[in-house]
Protein backbone atom coordinates (compact mmCIF):
# COMPACT_ATOMS: atom_id res chain seq x y z
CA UNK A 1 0.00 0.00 0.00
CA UNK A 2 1.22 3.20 -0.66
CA UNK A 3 -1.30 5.66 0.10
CA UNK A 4 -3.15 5.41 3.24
CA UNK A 5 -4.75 8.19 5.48
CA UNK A 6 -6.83 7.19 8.63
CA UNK A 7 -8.66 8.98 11.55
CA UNK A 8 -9.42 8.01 14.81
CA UNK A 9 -12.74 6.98 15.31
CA UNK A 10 -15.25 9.34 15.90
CA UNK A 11 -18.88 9.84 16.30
CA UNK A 12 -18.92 12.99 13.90
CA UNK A 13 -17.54 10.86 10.92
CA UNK A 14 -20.83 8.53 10.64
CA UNK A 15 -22.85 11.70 11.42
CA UNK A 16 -23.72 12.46 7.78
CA UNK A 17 -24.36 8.74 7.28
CA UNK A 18 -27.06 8.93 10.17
CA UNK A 19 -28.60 12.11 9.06
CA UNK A 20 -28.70 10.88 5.35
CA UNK A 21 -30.49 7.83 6.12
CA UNK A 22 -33.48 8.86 7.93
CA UNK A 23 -33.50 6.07 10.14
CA UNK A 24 -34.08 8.18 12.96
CA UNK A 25 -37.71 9.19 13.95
CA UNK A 26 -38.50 12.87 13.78
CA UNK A 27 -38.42 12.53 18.10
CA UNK A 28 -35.04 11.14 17.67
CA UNK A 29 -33.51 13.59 15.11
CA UNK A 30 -34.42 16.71 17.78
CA UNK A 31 -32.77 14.94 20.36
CA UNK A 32 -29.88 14.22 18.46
CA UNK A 33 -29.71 17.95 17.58
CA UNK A 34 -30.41 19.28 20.65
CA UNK A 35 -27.20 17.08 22.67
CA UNK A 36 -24.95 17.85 19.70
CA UNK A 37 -23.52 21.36 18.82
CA UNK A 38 -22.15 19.15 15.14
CA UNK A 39 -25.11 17.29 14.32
CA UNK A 40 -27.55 20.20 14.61
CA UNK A 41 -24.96 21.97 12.31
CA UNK A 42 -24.54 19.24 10.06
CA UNK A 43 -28.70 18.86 9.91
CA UNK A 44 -29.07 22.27 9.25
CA UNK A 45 -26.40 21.82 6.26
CA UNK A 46 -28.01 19.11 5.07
CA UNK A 47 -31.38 21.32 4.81
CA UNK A 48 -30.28 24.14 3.86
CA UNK A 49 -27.99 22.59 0.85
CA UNK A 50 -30.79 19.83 -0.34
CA UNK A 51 -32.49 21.82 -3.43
CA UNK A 52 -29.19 23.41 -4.57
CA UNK A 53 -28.30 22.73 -7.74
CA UNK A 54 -24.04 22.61 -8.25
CA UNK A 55 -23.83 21.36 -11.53
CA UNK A 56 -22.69 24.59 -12.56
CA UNK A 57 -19.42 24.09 -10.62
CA UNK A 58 -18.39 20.85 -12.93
CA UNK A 59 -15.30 21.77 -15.69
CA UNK A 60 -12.97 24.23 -15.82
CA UNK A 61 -14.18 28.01 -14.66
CA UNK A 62 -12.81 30.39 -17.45
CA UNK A 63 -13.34 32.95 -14.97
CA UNK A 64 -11.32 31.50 -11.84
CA UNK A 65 -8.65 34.53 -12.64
CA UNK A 66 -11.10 37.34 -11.95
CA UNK A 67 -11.96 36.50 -8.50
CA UNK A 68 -10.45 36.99 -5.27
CA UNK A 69 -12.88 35.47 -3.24
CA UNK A 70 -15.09 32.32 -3.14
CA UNK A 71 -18.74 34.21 -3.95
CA UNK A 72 -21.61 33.11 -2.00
CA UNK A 73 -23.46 31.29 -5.09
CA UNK A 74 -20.41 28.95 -5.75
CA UNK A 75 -19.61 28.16 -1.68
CA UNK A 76 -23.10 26.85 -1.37
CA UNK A 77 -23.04 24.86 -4.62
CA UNK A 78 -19.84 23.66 -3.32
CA UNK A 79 -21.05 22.94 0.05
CA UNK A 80 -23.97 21.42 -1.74
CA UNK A 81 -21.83 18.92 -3.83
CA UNK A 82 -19.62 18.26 -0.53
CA UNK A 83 -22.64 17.27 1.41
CA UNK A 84 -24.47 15.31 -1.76
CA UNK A 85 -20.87 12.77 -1.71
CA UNK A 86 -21.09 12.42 2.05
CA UNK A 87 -17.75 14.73 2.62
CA UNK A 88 -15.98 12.62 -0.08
CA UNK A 89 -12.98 14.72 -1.16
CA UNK A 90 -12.37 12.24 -3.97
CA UNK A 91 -15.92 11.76 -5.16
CA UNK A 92 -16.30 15.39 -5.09
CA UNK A 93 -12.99 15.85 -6.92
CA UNK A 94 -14.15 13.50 -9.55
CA UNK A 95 -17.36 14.97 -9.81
CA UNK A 96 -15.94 18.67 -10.60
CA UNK A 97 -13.48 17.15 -13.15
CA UNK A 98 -11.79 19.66 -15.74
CA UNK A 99 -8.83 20.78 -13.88
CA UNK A 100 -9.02 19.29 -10.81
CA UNK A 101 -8.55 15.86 -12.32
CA UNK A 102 -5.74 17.26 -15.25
CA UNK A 103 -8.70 16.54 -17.53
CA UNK A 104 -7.24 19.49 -20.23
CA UNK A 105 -3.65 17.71 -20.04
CA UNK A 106 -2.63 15.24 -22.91
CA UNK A 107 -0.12 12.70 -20.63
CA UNK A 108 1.16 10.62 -23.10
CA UNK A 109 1.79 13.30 -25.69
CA UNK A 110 3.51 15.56 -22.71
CA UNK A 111 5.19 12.22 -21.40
CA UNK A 112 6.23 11.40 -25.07
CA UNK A 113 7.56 14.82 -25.70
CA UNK A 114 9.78 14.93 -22.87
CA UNK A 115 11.04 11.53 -22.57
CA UNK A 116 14.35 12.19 -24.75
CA UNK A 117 14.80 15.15 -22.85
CA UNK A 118 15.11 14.02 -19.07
CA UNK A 119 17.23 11.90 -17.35
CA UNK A 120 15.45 8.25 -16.42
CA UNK A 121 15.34 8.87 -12.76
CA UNK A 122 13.53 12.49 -13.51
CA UNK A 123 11.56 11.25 -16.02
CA UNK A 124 10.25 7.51 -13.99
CA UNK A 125 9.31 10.51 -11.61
CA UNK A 126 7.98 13.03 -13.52
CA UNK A 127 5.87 10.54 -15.49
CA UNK A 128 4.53 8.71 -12.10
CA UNK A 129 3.21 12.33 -10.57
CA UNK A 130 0.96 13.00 -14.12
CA UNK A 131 -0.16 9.40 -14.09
CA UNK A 132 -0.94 8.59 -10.69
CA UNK A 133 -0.40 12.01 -8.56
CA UNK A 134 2.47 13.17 -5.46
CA UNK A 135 3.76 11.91 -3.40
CA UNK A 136 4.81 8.56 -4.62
CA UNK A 137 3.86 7.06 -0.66
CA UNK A 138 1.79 8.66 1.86
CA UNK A 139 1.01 6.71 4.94
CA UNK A 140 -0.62 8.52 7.81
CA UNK A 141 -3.02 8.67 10.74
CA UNK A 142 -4.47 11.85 12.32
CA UNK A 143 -5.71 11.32 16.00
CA UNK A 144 -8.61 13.35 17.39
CA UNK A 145 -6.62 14.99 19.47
CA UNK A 146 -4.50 16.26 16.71
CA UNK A 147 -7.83 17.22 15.02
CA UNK A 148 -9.10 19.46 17.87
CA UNK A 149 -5.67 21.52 18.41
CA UNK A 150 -6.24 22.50 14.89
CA UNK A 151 -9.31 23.16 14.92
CA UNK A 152 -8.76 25.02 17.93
CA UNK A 153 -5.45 26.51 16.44
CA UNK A 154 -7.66 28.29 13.48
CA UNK A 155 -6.49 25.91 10.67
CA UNK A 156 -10.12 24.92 9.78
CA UNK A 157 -11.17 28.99 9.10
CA UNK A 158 -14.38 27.77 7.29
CA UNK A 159 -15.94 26.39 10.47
CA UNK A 160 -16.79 27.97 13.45
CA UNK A 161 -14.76 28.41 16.75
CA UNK A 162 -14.71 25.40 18.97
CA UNK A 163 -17.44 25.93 22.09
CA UNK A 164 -17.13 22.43 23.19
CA UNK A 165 -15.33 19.42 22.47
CA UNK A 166 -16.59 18.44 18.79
CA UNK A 167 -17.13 14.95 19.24
């Protein structure tokens, strides 16, 4: 294996799962809210988000230049499309496509084109990041811990401050 990233486990990462299913009865899903800062935020989300359309976000934006902020139109359909793959960074990176997945690159025309003009080393590695991505091996585990002095550091600026542990 050379790519591997794992989590401890936590009662905020089936959360979505729970919410999604509608297993819960409606007496249930209040109570769940009301003990749980996350899942009445994640509810909320999921309610807020569920008629947005985010199509419009797929391919490449011709206009990404022009902007120096995320408008409010594009974070929702982006929050939309984030909560419509369960928080899948990879699904949702698929989805978009375009750029995000080198969809405008032709990799075995550039690969063919600069073959004669790297050494073998340079180009094994040069030709391994445009066919499979960087780094070549990634192998690591985030604990909750770790998770909550970032949070609480400000690295996650999208979500609000910490008022409670976020389990």
């Amino acid at each position: 294996m050379r790519h591997s990233f794992t989590t401890d486990v936590c009662f905020r990462h089936v959360l979505i799962f729970l919410l999604k299913s509608e297993f819960l009865s409606d007496t249930c899903s209040v109570n769940l809210k009301k003990s749980s800062k996350i899942a009445s935020t994640m509810a909320d989300l999921l309610w807020d988000h569920r008629r947005i359309d985010f199509s419009p976000i797929r391919g490449y934006d011709d206009q990404w230049d022009k902007r120096d902020a995320l408008e409010d139109g594009r974070r929702k359909m982006t929050t939309a499309c984030f909560l419509y793959f369960n928080l899948e960074v990879p699904s949702v990176v698929r989805y978009l496509s375009g750029p995000h997945v080198g969809k405008l690159r032709n990799v075995p025309h550039i690969l063919r084109t600069v073959k004669p003009l790297l050494p073998r080393d340079l180009y094994e590695a040069f030709a391994r990041v445009f066919t499979f991505g960087a780094p070549g091996k990634c192998i690591a585990h985030s604990s909750d811990d770790n998770y909550r002095e970032y949070r609480a550091y400000g690295n996650h600026k999208m979500l609000p401050p910490p008022t409670s542990s976020p389990r």
